[in-house]
PDB file of N, CA and C in Angstrom:
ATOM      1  N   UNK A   1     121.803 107.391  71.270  1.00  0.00           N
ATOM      2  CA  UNK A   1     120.498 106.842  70.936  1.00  0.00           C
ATOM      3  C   UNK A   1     119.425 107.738  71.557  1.00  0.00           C
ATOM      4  N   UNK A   2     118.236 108.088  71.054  1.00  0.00           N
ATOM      5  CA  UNK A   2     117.357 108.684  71.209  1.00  0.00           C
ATOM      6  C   UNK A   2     116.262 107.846  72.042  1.00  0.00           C
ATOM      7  N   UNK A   3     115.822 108.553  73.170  1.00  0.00           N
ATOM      8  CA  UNK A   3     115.000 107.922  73.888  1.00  0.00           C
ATOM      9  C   UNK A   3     113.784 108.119  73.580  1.00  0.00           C
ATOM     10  N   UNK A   4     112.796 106.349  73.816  1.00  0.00           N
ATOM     11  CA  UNK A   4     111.304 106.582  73.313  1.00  0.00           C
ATOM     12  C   UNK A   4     110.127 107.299  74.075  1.00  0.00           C
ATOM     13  N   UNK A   5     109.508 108.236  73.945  1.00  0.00           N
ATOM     14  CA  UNK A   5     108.520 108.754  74.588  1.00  0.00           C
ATOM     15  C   UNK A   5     107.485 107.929  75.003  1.00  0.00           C
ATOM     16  N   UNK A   6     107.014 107.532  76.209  1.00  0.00           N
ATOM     17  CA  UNK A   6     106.600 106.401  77.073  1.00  0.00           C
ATOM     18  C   UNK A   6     105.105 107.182  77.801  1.00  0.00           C
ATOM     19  N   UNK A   7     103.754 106.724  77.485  1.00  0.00           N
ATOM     20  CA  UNK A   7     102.846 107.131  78.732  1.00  0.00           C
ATOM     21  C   UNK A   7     102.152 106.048  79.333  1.00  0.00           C
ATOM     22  N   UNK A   8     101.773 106.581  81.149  1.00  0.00           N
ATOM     23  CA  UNK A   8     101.806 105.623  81.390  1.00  0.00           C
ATOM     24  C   UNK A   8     100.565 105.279  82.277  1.00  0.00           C
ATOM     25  N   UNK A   9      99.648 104.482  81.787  1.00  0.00           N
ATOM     26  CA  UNK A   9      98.026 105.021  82.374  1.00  0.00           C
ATOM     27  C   UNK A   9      98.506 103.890  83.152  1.00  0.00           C
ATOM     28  N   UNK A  10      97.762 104.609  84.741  1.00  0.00           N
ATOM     29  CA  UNK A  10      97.531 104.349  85.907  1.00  0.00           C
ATOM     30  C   UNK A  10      98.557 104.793  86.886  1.00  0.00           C
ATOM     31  N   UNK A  11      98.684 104.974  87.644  1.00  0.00           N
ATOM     32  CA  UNK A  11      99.289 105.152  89.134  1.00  0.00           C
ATOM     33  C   UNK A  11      99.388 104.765  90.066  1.00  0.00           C
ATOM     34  N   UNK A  12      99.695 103.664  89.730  1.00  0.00           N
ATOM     35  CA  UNK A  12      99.834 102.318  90.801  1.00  0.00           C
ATOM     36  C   UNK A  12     101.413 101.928  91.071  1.00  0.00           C
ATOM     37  N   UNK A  13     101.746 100.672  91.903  1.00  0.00           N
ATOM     38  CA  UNK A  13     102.509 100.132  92.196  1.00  0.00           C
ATOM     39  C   UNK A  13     102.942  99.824  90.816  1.00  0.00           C
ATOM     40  N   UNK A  14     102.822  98.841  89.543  1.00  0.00           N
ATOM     41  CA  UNK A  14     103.220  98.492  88.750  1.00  0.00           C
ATOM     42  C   UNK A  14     103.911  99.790  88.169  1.00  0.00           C
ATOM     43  N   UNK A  15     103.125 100.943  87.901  1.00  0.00           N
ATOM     44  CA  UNK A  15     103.408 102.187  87.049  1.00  0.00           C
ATOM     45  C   UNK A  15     104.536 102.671  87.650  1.00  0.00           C
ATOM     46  N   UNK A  16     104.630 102.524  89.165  1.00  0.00           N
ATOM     47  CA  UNK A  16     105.945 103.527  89.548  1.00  0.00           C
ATOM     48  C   UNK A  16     107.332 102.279  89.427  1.00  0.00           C
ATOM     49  N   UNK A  17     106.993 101.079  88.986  1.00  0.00           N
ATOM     50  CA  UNK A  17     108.311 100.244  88.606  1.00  0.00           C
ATOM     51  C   UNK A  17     108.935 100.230  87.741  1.00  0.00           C
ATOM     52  N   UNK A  18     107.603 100.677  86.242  1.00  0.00           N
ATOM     53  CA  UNK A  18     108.075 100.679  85.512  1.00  0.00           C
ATOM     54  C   UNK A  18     108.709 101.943  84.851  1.00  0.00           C
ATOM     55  N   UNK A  19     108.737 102.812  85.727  1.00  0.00           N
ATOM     56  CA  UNK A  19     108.775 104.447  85.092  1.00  0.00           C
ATOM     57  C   UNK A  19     110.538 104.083  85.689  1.00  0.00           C
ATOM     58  N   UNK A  20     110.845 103.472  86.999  1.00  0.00           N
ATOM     59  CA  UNK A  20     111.745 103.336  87.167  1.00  0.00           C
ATOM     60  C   UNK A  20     112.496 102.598  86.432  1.00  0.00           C
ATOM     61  N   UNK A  21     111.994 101.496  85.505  1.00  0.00           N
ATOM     62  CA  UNK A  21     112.648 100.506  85.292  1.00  0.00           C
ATOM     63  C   UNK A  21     113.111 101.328  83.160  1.00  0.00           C
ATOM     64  N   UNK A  22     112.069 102.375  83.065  1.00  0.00           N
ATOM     65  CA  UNK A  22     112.453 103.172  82.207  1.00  0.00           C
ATOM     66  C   UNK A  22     113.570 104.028  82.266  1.00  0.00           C
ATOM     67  N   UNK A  23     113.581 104.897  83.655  1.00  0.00           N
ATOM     68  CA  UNK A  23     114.651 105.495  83.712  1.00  0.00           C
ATOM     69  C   UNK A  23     116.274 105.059  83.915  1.00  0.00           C
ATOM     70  N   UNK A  24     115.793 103.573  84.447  1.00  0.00           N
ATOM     71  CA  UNK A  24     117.336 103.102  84.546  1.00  0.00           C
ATOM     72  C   UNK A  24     117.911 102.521  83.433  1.00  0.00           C
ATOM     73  N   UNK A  25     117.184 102.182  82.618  1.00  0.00           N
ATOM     74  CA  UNK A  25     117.411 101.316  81.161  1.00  0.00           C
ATOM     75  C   UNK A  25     117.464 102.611  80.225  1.00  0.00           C
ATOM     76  N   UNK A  26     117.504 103.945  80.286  1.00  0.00           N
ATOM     77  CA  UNK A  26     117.770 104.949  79.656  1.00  0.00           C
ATOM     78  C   UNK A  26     116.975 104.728  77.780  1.00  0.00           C
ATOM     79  N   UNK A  27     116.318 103.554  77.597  1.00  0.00           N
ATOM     80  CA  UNK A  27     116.267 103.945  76.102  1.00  0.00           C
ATOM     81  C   UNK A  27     114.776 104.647  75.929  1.00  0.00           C
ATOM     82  N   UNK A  28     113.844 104.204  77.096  1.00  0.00           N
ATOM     83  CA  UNK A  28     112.532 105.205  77.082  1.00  0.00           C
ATOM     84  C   UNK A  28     112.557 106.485  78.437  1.00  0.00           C
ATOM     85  N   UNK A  29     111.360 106.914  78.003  1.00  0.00           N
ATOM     86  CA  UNK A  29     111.307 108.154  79.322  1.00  0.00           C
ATOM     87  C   UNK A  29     109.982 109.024  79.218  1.00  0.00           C
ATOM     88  N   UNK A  30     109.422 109.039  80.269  1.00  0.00           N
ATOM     89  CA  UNK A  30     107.970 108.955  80.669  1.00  0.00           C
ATOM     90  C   UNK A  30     107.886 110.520  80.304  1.00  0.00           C
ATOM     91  N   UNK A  31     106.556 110.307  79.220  1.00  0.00           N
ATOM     92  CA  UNK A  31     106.374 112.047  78.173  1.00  0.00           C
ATOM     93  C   UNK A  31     104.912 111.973  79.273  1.00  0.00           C
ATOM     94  N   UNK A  32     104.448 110.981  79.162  1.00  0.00           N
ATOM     95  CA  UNK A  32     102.913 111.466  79.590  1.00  0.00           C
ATOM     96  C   UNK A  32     101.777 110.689  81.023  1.00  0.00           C
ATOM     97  N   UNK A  33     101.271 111.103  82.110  1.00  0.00           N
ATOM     98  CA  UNK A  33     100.652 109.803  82.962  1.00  0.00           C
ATOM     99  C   UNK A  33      99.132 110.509  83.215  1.00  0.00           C
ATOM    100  N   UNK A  34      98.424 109.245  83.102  1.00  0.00           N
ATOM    101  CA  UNK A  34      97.141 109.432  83.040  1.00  0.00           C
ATOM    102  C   UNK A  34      96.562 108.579  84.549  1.00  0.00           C
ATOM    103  N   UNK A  35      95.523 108.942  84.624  1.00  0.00           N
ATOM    104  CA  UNK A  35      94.810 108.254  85.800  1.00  0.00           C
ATOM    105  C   UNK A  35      92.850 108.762  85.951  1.00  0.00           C
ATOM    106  N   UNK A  36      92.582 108.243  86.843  1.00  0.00           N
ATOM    107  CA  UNK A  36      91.255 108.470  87.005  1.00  0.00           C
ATOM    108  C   UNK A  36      90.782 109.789  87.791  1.00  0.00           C
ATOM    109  N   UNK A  37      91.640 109.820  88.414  1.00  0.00           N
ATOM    110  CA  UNK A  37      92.051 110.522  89.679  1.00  0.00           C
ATOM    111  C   UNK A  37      93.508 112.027  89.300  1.00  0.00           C
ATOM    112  N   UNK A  38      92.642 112.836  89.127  1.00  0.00           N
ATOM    113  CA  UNK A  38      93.716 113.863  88.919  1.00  0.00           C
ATOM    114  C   UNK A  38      94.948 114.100  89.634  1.00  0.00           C
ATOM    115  N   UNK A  39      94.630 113.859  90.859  1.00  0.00           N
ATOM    116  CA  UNK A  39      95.557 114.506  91.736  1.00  0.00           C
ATOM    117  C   UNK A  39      96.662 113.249  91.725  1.00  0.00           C
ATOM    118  N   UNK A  40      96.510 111.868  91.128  1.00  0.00           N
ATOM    119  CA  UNK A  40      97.531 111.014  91.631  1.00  0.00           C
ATOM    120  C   UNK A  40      97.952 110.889  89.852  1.00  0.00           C
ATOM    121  N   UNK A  41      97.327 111.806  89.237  1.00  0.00           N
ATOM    122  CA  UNK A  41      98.538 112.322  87.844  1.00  0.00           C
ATOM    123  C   UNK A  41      99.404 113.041  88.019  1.00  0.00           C
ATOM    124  N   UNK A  42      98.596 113.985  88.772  1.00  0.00           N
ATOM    125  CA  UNK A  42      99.941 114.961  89.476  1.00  0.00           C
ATOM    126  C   UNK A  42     101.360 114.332  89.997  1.00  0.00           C
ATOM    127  N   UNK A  43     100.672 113.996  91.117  1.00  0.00           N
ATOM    128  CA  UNK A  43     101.703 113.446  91.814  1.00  0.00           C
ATOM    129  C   UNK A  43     103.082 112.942  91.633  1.00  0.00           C
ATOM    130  N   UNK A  44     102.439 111.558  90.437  1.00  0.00           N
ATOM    131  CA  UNK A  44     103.022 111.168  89.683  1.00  0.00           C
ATOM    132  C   UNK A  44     104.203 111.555  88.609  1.00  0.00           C
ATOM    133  N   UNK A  45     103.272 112.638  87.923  1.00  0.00           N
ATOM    134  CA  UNK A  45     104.226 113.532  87.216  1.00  0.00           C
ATOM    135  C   UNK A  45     105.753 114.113  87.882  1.00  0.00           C
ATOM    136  N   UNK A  46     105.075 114.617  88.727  1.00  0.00           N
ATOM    137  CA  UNK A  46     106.118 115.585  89.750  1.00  0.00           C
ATOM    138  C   UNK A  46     107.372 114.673  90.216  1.00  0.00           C
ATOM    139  N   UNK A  47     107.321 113.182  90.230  1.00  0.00           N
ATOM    140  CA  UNK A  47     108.409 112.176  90.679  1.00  0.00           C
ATOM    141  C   UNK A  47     109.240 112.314  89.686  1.00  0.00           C
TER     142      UNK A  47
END
Protein backbone atom coordinates (compact mmCIF):
# COMPACT_ATOMS: atom_id res chain seq x y z
CA UNK A 1 0.00 0.00 0.00
CA UNK A 2 1.14 3.36 -0.85
CA UNK A 3 1.57 5.88 1.75
CA UNK A 4 -0.46 9.29 1.94
CA UNK A 5 1.55 12.45 1.75
CA UNK A 6 0.65 14.31 5.08
CA UNK A 7 1.52 18.28 5.98
CA UNK A 8 1.55 19.41 9.01
CA UNK A 9 0.95 23.16 10.09
CA UNK A 10 2.24 23.95 13.39
CA UNK A 11 4.94 22.67 15.67
CA UNK A 12 3.61 21.95 18.64
CA UNK A 13 3.02 19.18 21.06
CA UNK A 14 -0.09 17.89 19.11
CA UNK A 15 2.06 18.00 15.66
CA UNK A 16 4.95 15.94 17.05
CA UNK A 17 2.13 13.09 18.12
CA UNK A 18 0.77 13.04 15.30
CA UNK A 19 3.76 12.79 12.88
CA UNK A 20 4.47 9.94 15.28
CA UNK A 21 1.27 8.49 15.31
CA UNK A 22 1.76 8.68 11.26
CA UNK A 23 4.85 6.98 11.27
CA UNK A 24 3.78 4.12 13.34
CA UNK A 25 0.49 3.44 11.51
CA UNK A 26 2.72 3.39 8.25
CA UNK A 27 -0.29 4.36 5.82
CA UNK A 28 0.66 8.31 5.87
CA UNK A 29 4.10 10.14 6.08
CA UNK A 30 4.93 13.68 6.69
CA UNK A 31 5.85 15.38 2.87
CA UNK A 32 5.56 18.87 4.30
CA UNK A 33 5.65 21.25 7.98
CA UNK A 34 4.80 24.67 8.19
CA UNK A 35 4.94 27.12 11.09
CA UNK A 36 5.18 30.78 11.90
CA UNK A 37 8.45 30.55 13.01
CA UNK A 38 11.06 29.26 10.56
CA UNK A 39 13.43 27.83 12.59
CA UNK A 40 10.83 25.43 14.47
CA UNK A 41 10.02 24.19 10.61
CA UNK A 42 13.31 23.32 10.54
CA UNK A 43 13.63 21.65 13.36
CA UNK A 44 10.82 19.82 12.87
CA UNK A 45 11.62 18.67 9.53
CA UNK A 46 15.01 17.35 10.54
CA UNK A 47 13.09 14.75 13.25
Amino acid sequence: MTAVGVGIVGTGFVARKRAEALAQDGRGQVVAVADHVVANSQGFAQQ
